[in-house]
Protein backbone atom coordinates (compact mmCIF):
# COMPACT_ATOMS: atom_id res chain seq x y z
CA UNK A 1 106.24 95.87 158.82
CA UNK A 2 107.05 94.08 162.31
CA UNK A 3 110.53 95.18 161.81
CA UNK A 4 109.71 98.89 161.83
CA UNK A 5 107.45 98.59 164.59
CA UNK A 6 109.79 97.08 166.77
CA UNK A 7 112.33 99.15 165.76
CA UNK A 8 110.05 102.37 166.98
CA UNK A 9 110.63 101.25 170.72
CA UNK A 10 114.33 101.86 171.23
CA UNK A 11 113.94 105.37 170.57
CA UNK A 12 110.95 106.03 173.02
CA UNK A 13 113.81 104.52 176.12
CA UNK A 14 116.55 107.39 174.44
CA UNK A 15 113.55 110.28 174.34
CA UNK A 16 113.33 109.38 178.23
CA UNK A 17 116.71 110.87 178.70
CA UNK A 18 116.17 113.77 176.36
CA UNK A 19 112.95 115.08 178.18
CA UNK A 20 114.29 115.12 181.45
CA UNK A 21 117.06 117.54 180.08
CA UNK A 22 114.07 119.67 178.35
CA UNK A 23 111.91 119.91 181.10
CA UNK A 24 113.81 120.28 184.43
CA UNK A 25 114.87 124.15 184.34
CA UNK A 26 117.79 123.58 186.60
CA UNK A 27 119.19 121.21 184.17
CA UNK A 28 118.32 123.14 181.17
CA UNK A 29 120.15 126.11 182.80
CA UNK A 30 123.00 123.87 183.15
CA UNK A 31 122.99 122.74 179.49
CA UNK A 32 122.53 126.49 177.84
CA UNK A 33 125.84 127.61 179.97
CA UNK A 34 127.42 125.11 179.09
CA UNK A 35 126.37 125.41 175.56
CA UNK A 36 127.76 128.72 175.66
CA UNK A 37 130.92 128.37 176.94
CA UNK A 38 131.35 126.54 174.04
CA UNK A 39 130.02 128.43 171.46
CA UNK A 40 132.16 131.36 172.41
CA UNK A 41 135.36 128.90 172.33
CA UNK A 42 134.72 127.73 169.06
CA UNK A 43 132.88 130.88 167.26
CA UNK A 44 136.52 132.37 166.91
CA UNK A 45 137.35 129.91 164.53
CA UNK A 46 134.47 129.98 162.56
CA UNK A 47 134.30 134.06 162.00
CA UNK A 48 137.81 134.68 160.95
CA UNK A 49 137.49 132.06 157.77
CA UNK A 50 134.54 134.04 156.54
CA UNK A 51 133.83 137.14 154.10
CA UNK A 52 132.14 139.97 155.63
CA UNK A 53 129.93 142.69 153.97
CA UNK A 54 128.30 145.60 155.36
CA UNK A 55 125.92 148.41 154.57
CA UNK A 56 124.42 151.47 156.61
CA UNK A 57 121.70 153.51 154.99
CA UNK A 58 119.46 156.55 155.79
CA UNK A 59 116.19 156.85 154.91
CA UNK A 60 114.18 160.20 155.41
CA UNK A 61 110.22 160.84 154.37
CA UNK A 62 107.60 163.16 154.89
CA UNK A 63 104.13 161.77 154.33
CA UNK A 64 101.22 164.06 154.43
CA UNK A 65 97.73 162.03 155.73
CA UNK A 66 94.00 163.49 155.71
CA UNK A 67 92.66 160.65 158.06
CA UNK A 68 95.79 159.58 160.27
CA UNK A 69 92.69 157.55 162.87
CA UNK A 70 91.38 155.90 160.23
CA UNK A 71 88.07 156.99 161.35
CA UNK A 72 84.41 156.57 160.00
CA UNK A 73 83.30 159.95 161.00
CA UNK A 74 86.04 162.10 162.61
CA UNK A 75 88.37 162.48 159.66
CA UNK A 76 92.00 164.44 161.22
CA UNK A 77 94.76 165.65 158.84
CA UNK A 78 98.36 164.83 160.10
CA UNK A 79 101.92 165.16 158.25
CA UNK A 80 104.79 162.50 159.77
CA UNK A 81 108.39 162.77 159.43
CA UNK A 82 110.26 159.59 159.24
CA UNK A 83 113.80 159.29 160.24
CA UNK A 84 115.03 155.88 159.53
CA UNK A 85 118.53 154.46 159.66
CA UNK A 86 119.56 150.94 159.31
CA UNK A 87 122.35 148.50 158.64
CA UNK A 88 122.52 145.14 157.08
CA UNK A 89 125.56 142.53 157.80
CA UNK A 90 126.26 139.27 155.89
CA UNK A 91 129.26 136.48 156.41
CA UNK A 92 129.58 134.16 154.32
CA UNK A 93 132.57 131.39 154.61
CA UNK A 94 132.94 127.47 154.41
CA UNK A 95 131.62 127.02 158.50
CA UNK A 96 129.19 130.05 158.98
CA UNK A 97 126.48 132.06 157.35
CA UNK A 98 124.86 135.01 158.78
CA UNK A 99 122.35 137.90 157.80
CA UNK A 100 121.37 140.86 159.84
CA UNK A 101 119.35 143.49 158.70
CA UNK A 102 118.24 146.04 161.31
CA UNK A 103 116.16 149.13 160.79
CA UNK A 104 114.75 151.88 163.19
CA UNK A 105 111.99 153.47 162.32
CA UNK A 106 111.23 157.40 164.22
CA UNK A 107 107.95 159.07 163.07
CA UNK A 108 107.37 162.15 164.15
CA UNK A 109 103.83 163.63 164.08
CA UNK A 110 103.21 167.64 163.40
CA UNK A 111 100.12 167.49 165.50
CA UNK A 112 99.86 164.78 168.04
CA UNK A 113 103.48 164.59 169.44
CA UNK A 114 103.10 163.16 172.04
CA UNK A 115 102.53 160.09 169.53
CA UNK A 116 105.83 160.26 168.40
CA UNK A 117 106.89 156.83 168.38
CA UNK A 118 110.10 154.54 167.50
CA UNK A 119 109.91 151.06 165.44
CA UNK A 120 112.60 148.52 165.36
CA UNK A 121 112.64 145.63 163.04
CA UNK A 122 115.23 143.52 162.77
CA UNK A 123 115.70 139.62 160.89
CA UNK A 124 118.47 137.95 161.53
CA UNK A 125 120.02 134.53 161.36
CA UNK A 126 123.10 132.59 161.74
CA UNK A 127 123.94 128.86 160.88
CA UNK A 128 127.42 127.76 162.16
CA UNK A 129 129.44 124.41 161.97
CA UNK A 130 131.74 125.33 165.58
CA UNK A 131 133.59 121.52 165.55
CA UNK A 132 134.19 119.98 162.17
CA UNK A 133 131.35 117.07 161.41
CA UNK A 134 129.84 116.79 164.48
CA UNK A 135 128.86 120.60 166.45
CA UNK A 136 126.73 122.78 164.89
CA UNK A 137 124.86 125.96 165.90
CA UNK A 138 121.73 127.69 164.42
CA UNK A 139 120.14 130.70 165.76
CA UNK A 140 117.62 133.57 164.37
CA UNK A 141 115.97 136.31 166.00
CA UNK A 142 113.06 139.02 164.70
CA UNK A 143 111.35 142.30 165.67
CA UNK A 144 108.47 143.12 163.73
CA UNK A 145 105.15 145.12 164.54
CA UNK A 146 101.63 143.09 164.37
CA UNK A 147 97.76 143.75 164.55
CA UNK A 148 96.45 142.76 167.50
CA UNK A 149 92.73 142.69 166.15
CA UNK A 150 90.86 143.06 163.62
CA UNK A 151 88.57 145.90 165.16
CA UNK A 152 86.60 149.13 163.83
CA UNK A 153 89.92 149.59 161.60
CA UNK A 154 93.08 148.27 161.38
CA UNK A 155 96.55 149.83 160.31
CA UNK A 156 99.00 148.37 157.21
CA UNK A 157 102.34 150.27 158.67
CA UNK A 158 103.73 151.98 161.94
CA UNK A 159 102.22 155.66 161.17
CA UNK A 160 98.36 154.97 161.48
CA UNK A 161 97.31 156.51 164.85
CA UNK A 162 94.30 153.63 165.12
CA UNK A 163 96.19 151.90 168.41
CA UNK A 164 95.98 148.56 167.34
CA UNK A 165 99.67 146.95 166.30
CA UNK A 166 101.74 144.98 169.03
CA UNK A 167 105.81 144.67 168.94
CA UNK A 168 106.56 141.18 168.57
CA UNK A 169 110.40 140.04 169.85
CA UNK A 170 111.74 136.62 169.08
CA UNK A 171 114.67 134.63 169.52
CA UNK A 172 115.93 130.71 169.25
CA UNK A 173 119.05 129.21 169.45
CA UNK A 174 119.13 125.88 168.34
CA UNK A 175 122.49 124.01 168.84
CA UNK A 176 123.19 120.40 167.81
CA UNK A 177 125.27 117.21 167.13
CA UNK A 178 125.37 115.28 163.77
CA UNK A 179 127.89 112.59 163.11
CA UNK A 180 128.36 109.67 160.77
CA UNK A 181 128.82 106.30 162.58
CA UNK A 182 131.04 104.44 159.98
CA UNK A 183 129.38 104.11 156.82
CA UNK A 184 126.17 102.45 157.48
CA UNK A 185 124.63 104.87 160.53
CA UNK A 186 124.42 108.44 160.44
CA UNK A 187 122.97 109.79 164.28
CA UNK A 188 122.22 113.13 165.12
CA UNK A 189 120.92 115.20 168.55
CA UNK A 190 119.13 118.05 168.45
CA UNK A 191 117.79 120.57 170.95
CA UNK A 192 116.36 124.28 170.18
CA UNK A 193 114.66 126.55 172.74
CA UNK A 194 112.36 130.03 171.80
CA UNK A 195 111.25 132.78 173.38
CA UNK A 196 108.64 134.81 172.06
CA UNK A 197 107.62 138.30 173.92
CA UNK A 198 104.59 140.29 173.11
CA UNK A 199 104.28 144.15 174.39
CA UNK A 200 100.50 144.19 174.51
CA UNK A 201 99.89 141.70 176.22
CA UNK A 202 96.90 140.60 173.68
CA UNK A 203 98.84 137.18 173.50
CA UNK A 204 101.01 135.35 176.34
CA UNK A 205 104.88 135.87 175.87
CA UNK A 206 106.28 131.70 175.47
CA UNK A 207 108.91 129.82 176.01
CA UNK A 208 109.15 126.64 173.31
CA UNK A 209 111.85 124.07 174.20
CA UNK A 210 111.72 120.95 171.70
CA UNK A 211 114.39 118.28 171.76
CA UNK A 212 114.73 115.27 169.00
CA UNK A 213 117.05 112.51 167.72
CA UNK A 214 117.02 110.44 164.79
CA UNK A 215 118.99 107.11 163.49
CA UNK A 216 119.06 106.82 159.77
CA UNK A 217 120.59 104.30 157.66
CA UNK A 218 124.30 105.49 156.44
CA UNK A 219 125.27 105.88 152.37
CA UNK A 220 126.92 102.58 152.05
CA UNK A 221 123.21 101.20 152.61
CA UNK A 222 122.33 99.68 148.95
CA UNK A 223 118.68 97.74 149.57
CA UNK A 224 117.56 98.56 152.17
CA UNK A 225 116.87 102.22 154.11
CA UNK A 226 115.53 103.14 157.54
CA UNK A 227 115.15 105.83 159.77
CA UNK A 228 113.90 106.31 163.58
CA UNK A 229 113.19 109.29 165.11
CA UNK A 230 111.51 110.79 168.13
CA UNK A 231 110.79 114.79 169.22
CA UNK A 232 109.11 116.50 172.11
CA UNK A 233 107.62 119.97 172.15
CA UNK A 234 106.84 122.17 175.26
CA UNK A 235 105.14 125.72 174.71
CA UNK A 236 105.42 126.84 178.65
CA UNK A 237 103.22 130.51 178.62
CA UNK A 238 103.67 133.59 180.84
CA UNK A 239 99.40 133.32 181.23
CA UNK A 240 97.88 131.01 179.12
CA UNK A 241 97.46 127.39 179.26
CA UNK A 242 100.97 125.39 178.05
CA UNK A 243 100.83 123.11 175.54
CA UNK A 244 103.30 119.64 174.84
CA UNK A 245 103.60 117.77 171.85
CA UNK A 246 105.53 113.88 171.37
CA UNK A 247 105.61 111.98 168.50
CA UNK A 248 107.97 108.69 167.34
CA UNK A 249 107.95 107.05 164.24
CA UNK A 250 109.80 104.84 162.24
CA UNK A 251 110.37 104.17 158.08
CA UNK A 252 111.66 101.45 156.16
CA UNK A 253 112.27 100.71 152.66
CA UNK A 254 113.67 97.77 150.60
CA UNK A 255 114.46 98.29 147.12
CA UNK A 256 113.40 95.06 144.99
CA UNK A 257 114.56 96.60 141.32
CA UNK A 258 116.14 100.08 140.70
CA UNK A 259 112.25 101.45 139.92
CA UNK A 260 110.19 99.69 142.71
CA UNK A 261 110.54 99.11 146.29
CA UNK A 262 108.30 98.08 149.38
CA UNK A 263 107.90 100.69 152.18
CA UNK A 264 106.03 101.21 155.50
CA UNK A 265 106.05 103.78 158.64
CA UNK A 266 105.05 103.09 162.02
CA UNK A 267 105.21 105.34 164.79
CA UNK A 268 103.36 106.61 167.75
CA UNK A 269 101.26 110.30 168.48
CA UNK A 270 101.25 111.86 172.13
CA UNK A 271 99.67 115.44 172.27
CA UNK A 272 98.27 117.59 175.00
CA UNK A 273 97.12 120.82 174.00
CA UNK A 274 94.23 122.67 174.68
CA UNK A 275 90.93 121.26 172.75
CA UNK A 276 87.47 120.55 172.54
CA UNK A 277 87.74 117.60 170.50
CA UNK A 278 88.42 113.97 172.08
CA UNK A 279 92.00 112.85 172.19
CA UNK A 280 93.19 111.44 169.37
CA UNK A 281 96.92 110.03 170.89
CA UNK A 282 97.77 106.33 169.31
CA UNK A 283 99.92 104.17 167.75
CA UNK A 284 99.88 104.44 163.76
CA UNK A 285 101.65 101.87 161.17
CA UNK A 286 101.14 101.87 156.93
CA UNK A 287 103.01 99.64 154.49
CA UNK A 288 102.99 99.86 150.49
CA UNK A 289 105.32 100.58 147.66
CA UNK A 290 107.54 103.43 145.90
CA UNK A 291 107.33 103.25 142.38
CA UNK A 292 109.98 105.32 140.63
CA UNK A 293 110.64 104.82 136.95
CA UNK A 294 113.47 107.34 136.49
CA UNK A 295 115.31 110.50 138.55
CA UNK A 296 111.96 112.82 137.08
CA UNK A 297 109.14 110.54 138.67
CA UNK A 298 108.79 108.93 142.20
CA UNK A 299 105.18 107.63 143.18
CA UNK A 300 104.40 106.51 146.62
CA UNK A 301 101.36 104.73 148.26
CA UNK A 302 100.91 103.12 151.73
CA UNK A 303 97.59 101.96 153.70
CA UNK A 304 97.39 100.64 157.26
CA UNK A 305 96.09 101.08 160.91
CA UNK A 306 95.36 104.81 161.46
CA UNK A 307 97.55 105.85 158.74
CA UNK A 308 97.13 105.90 154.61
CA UNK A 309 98.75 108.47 152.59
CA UNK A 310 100.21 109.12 148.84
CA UNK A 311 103.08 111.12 147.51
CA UNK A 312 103.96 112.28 144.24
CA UNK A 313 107.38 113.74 142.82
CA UNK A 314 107.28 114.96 139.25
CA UNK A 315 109.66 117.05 137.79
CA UNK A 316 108.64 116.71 134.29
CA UNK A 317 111.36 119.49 133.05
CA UNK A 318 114.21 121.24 134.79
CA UNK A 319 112.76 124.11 135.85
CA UNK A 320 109.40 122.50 137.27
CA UNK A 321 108.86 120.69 140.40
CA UNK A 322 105.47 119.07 141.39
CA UNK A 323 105.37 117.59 145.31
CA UNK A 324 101.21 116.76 146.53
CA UNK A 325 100.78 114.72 149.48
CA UNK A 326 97.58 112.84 150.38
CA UNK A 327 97.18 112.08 153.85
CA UNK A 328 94.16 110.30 156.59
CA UNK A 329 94.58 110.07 159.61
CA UNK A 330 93.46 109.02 162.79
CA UNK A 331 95.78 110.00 165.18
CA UNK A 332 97.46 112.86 165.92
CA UNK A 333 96.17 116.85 166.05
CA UNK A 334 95.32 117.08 162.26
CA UNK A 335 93.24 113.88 162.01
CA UNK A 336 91.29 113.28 158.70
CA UNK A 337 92.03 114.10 155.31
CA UNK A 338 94.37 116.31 154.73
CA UNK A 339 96.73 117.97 151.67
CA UNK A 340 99.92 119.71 151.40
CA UNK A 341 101.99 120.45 148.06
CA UNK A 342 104.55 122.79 146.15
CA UNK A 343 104.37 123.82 142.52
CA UNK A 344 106.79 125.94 141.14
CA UNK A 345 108.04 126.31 137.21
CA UNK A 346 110.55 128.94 135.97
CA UNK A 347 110.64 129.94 132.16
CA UNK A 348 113.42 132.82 130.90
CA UNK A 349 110.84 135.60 131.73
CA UNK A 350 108.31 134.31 134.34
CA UNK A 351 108.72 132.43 137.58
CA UNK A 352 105.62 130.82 138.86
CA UNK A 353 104.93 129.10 142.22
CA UNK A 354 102.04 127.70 145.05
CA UNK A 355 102.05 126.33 148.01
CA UNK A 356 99.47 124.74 150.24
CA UNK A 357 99.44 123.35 153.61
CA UNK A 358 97.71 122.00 157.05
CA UNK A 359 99.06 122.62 160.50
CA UNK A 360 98.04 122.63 164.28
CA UNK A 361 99.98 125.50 165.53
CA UNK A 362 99.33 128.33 167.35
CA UNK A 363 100.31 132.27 167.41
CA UNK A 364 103.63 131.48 169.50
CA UNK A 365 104.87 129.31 167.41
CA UNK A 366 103.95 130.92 164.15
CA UNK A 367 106.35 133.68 165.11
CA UNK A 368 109.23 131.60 166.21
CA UNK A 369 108.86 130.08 162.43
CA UNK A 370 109.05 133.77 161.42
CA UNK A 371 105.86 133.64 159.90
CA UNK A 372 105.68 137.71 160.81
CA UNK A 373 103.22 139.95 161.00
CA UNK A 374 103.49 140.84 157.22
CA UNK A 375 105.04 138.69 154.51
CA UNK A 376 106.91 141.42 152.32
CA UNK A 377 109.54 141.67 149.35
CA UNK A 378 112.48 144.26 149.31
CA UNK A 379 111.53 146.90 146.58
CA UNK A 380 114.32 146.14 143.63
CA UNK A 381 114.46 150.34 143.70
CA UNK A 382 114.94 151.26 147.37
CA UNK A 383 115.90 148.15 148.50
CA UNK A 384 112.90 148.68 151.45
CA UNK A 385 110.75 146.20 152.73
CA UNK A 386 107.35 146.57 150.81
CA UNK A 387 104.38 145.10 152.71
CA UNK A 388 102.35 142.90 150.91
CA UNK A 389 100.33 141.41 152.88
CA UNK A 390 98.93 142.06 156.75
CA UNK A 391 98.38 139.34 159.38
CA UNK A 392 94.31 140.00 159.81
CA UNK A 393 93.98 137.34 162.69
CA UNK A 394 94.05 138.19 166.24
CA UNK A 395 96.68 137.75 168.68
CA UNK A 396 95.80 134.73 170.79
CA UNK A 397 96.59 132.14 172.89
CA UNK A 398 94.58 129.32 171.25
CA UNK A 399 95.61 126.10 169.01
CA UNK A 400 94.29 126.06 165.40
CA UNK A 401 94.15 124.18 162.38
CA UNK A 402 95.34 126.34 159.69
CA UNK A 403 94.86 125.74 156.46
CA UNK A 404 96.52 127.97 154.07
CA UNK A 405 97.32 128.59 150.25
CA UNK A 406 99.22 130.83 148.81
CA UNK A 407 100.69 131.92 145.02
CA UNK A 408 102.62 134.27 143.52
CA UNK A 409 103.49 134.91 139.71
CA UNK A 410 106.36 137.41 138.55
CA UNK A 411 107.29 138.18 134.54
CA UNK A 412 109.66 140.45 133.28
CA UNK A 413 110.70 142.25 130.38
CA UNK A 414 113.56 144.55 129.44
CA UNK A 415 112.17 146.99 130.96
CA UNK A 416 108.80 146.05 133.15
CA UNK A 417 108.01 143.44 135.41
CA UNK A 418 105.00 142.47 136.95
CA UNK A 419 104.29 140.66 140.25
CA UNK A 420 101.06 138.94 141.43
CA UNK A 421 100.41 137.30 144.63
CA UNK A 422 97.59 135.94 146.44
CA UNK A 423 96.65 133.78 149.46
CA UNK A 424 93.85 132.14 150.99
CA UNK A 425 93.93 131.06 155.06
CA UNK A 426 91.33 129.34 157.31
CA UNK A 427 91.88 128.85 160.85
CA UNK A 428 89.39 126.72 162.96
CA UNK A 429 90.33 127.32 167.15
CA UNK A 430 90.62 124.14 168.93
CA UNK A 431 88.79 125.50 172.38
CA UNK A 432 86.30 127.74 170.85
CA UNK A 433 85.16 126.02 167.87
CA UNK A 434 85.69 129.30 166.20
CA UNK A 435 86.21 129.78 161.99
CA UNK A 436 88.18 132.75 160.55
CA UNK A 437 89.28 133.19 157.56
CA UNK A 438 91.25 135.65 155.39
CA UNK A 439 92.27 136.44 151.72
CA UNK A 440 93.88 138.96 149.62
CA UNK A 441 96.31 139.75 146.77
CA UNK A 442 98.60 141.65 145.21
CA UNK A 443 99.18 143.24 141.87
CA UNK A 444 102.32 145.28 141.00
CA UNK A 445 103.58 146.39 137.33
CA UNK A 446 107.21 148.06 137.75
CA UNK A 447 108.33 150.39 134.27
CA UNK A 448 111.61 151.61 133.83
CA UNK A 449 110.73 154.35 130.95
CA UNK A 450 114.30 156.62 131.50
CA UNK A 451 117.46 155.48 132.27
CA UNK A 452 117.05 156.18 135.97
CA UNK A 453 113.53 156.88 136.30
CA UNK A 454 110.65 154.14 137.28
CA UNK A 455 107.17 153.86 137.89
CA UNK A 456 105.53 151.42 139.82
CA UNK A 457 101.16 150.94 140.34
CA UNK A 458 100.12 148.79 142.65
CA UNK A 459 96.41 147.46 144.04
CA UNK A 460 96.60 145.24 147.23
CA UNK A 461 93.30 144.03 148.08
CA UNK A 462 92.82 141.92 151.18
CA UNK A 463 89.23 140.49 153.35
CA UNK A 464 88.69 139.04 157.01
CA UNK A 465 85.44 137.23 158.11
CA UNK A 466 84.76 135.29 161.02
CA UNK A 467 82.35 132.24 159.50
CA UNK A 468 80.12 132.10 162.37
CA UNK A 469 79.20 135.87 162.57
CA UNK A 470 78.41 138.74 160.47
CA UNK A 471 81.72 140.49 160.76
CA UNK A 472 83.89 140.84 157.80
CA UNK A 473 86.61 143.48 156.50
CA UNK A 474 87.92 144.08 153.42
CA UNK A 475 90.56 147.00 152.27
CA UNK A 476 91.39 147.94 149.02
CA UNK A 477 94.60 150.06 148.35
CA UNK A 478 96.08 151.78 145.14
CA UNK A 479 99.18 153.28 144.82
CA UNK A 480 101.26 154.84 142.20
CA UNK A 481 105.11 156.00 142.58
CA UNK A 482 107.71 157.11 141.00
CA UNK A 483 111.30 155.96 141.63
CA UNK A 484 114.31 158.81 140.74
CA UNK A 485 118.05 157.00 141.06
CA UNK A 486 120.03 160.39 142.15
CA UNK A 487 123.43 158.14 142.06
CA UNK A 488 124.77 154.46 143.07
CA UNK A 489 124.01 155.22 146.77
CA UNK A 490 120.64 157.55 146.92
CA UNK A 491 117.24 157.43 145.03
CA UNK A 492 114.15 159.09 145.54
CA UNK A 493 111.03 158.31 145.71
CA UNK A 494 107.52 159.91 145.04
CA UNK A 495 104.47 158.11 146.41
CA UNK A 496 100.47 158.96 146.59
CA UNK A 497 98.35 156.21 147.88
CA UNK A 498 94.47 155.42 148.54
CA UNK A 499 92.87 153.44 151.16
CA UNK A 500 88.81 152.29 151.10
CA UNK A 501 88.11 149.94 153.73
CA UNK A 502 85.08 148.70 155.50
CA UNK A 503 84.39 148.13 159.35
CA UNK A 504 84.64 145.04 160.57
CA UNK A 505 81.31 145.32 162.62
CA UNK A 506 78.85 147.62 160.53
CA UNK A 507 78.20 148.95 157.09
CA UNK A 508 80.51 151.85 157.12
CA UNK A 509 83.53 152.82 155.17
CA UNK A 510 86.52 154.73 155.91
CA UNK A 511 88.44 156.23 153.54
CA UNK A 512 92.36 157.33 153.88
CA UNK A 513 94.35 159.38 151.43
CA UNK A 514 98.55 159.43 151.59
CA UNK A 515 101.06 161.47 149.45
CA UNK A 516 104.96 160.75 150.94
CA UNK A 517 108.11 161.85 149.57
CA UNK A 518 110.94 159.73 150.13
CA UNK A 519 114.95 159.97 150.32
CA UNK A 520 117.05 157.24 150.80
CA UNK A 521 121.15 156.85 151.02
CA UNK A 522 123.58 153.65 151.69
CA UNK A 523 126.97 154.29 152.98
C-alpha cells in the first residue's frame, strides 16, 4: 500500500500545470482558439468518411383546454394551435458519430395572443477521433424548457399559461489526448469546459471548466495493474457563489492466482463549495482483495484510513447484470455510508432495469450532464418526445446530496406492450439544511387492434414535499389516444387527457381537462 501512496504524489506536481491552464482566462482563451483552429483542420477528414441521414417533419395540433391557468378558482377555456417543424441529423462512420434532433415548437392561443409563444428544443452530440490514436473531440449541446418552482401549480408542457417554466441552454466541448506509450503505459489529457444559461434568472447562468489526466498500466501488464489520476472542477457563476472541486487518487492490484488478487486505493479529497457542514478535505488509503472465480463473478473488499468499500459484479446469465457498491467515507462531499448500483435483465418479451445512486452536485451541473428538465421516451407511433416525468425541484444555486432511484419495466406482445416506470429522489441543500423530495411513475399499455390503428392509456402520477414543512404536491394524469398511420410518412393522432392536482401550499385542487388532435408528416 506504500507503493500506491507514493505513487499519488507525481500526479498532484502534473495537476499544477493543468490548473493554471483552467483557471487563468487569458490562457484558456488561448487554448480554445487554438483548439479550434484545429478542429476545423482536421473535422474535414473526419465528415467525408461518414454516412449521413436526415429527416424533416411537420407536426400540426389543435388542443382545446377548459383551465389553460391551471387555477383553483378562476377556471378560463382556451384552444392552442401548434405549429411544429423539426429535423433530426445522424453520421455515423469509423472517426465520428453525431445526433441532432431539433424541434420548434409555435403555440398559438385563440384568446390570449399576446401569449403566443415559441419553444426550441434541441439534443445534440458529437464524438470525433480528428488525429488517428491520439486527438479526440466530444461535444453536446441542449435546449429544453424547466419548472422553475414548485408553486400554487405547476405546468407538464409549453401550453399551460401558469408562468412558471424557464428555457434552459447548454453547451460543452470537451476535447482531448489519449495515446498508448509502448505497451506497458497508456496516458491520456483531458480538458472540457460548459456553459449553462438560464432565461429566468431563478438560477445563475455557469461556466464549468474541469481538467484531468490519468496514467494507467498498458495491456502487456500480466500481474500487476495500476492507475493514477487527478481532476479539478471550477463552477464560476454569473451571481451565485462559485464552487471548485480536486481530487487524486491512486489503485493498484497484483494478481496472486487467475481468481484472487490483492488491491488498495489511496488518494487525496480537496473541495470548496458552499456548506454548512465542517470540511471534510483529507488524504484517504484502503487495501484488500478481488476475488473472482470466473468471467460471471468478481467480488471486491478493501478497509483502511478514511476509506472502506465493497463491490460486486454478477452476471449470473447473459442477459443480467448485477453491479452494488458499498461505500464509507470520511472524506470528501458525500461522507458516510453510501450505495450506488445497476440491475438490469432482458428475457424475449420483457426488459427490466434499476438504478440507484448518491451525488453532490448542483442544478448547473445537472444540466450540463443532460439530466433535463423531463426524462422522456420517443412515442414508437409519432416518433415525439413523450414526457414522462417533470423536474419538481426548484431552480437554484445551492449544492445537494441527491439521492435518487429509479426503475422502469417494459413487456411486449405481438401486438401490446406495456411500460412502467418509477423514481424516487431526495435532495438535502448543503447551505440551508433543507430536505425535498419527489416521486412518481408511469404506466402505459400500447394495443395495436387494426393493421394501422393503436391505442395507447396512460396514468402518470407524480408528488413533491419539502420534509421540513407542510407543503406537498401531487398530480395525477390519465390519458387515452388513439394513433391512425395515414401512410409511411404521416399518422394521426387523437388525444383526451385529465389532470387532478393539489396545491402545493393549501388543501385545494385544481382540475384541468385536454382533448388535442394531432397531424404529423416526415419528409
Amino acid at each position: 500500500m506504500v507503493i500506491t501512496v507514493a505513487m499519488v504524489r507525481p500526479v498532484t506536481r502534473l495537476a499544477q500545470a493543468i490548473k493554471f491552464c483552467c483557471c487563468d482566462r487569458n490562457n484558456l482563451t488561448s487554448w480554445l482558439t487554438a483548439g479550434g483552429v484545429l478542429l476545423l483542420a482536421c473535422l474535414p477528414v473526419v465528415v467525408q468518411s461518414a454516412d449521413w441521414d436526415g429527416t424533416a417533419r411537420l407536426g400540426l395540433s389543435e388542443i382545446y383546454s377548459d383551465n389553460i391557468r391551471l387555477s383553483v378558482t378562476d377556471e378560463e377555456h382556451e384552444s392552442i394551435t401548434t405549429i411544429t417543424p423539426g429535423f433530426s441529423l445522424t453520421g455515423q462512420g469509423a472517426r465520428l458519430r453525431l445526433g441532432l434532433d431539433y424541434s420548434m415548437q409555435n403555440a398559438f392561443y385563440a384568446h390570449n395572443s399576446a401569449q403566443n409563444h415559441t419553444s426550441h428544443q434541441l439534443r445534440a452530440n458529437e464524438q470525433a477521433e480528428l488525429i488517428k490514436d491520439l486527438f479526440y473531440f466530444d461535444s453536446n449541446a441542449s435546449i429544453s424548457q424547466q419548472l422553475i418552482s414548485p408553486g400554487d401549480s405547476f405546468s407538464q408542457d409549453n401550453l399551460s399559461l401558469s408562468g412558471e417554466r424557464s428555457d434552459v441552454v447548454t453547451l460543452q466541448v470537451e476535447p482531448y489526448l489519449k495515446r498508448a506509450l509502448g505497451s506497458y503505459v497508456v496516458a491520456e489529457l483531458r480538458y472540457s469546459h460548459g456553459w449553462v444559461d438560464y432565461d429566468s434568472g431563478a438560477a445563475s447562468n455557469s461556466e464549468s471548466s474541469a481538467a484531468s489526466a490519468y496514467l494507467a498500466n498498458g495491456h502487456a501488464s500480466t500481474h500487476l495493474n495500476w492507475r493514477l489520476g487527478y481532476r479539478q472542477q471550477k463552477d464560476i457563476r454569473d451571481t451565485g457563489p462559485d464552487s471548485e472541486r480536486r481530487s487524486s487518487d491512486g489503485m493498484v492490484r497484483y494478481s496472486i492466482t487467475n481468481a484472487f488478487s490483492l488491491v488498495g486505493y489511496a488518494g487525496r479529497e480537496e473541495n470548496d463549495i458552499q456548506t454548512s457542514r465542517s470540511s471534510a478535505d483529507g488524504t484517504y488509503w484502503s487495501a484488500g482483495f478481488n476475488w473472482a472465480p470466473g468471467p460471471k463473478l468478481s467480488l471486491e473488499a478493501t478497509t483502511g484510513e478514511n476509506f472502506d468499500q465493497a463491490r460486486l459484479n454478477w452476471n449470473p446469465l447473459s442477459r443480467t447484470s448485477v453491479n452494488i457498491v458499498y461505500s464509507d467515507r470520511e472524506v470528501g462531499l458525500n461522507t458516510g455510508v453510501s450505495w450506488s448500483g445497476q440491475i438490469s435483465h432482458r428475457t424475449r418479451r420483457s426488459t427490466w432495469a434499476f438504478d440507484y445512486s448518491e451525488e453532490v452536485t448542483n442544478t448547473q451541473l445537472l444540466a450540463l450532464k443532460e439530466q433535463r428538465a423531463v426524462d422522456f421516451f420517443l412515442d414508437p407511433v409519432t416518433n415525439q418526445p413523450v414526457i414522462v416525468f417533470e423536474n419538481v425541484f426548484e431552480l437554484t444555486d445551492e449544492e445537494f446530496l441527491r439521492a435518487r432511484a429509479q426503475g422502469s419495466v417494459s413487456y411486449r406482445t405481438g401486438k401490446s406492450s406495456i411500460t412502467m416506470l418509477a423514481y424516487d429522489e431526495l435532495r438535502t441543500y448543503e447551505l440551508s439544511g433543507s430536505e425535498l423530495a419527489s416521486e412518481g411513475g408511469n404506466i402505459s399499455w400500447r394495443w395495436q387492434f387494426a393493421p394501422r390503428t393503436s391505442s395507447t392509456v396512460s396514468v402518470h402520477g407524480q408528488r413533491f414535499e419539502v420534509l421540513t414543512s407542510p407543503d406537498k404536491h401531487r398530480s395525477l394524469t390519465t390519458r387515452f389516444s388513439l394513433n391512425r398511420t395515414l401512410s409511411s410518412r404521416m399518422n394521426a393522432r387523437l388525444e383526451l387527457s385529465h389532470l387532478e392536482a393539489d396545491v402545493t401550499n393549501g388543501n385545494q385542487e385544481y382540475v384541468e381537462n385536454r382533448i388535442s388532435a394531432h397531424l404529423n408528416m416526415s419528409f
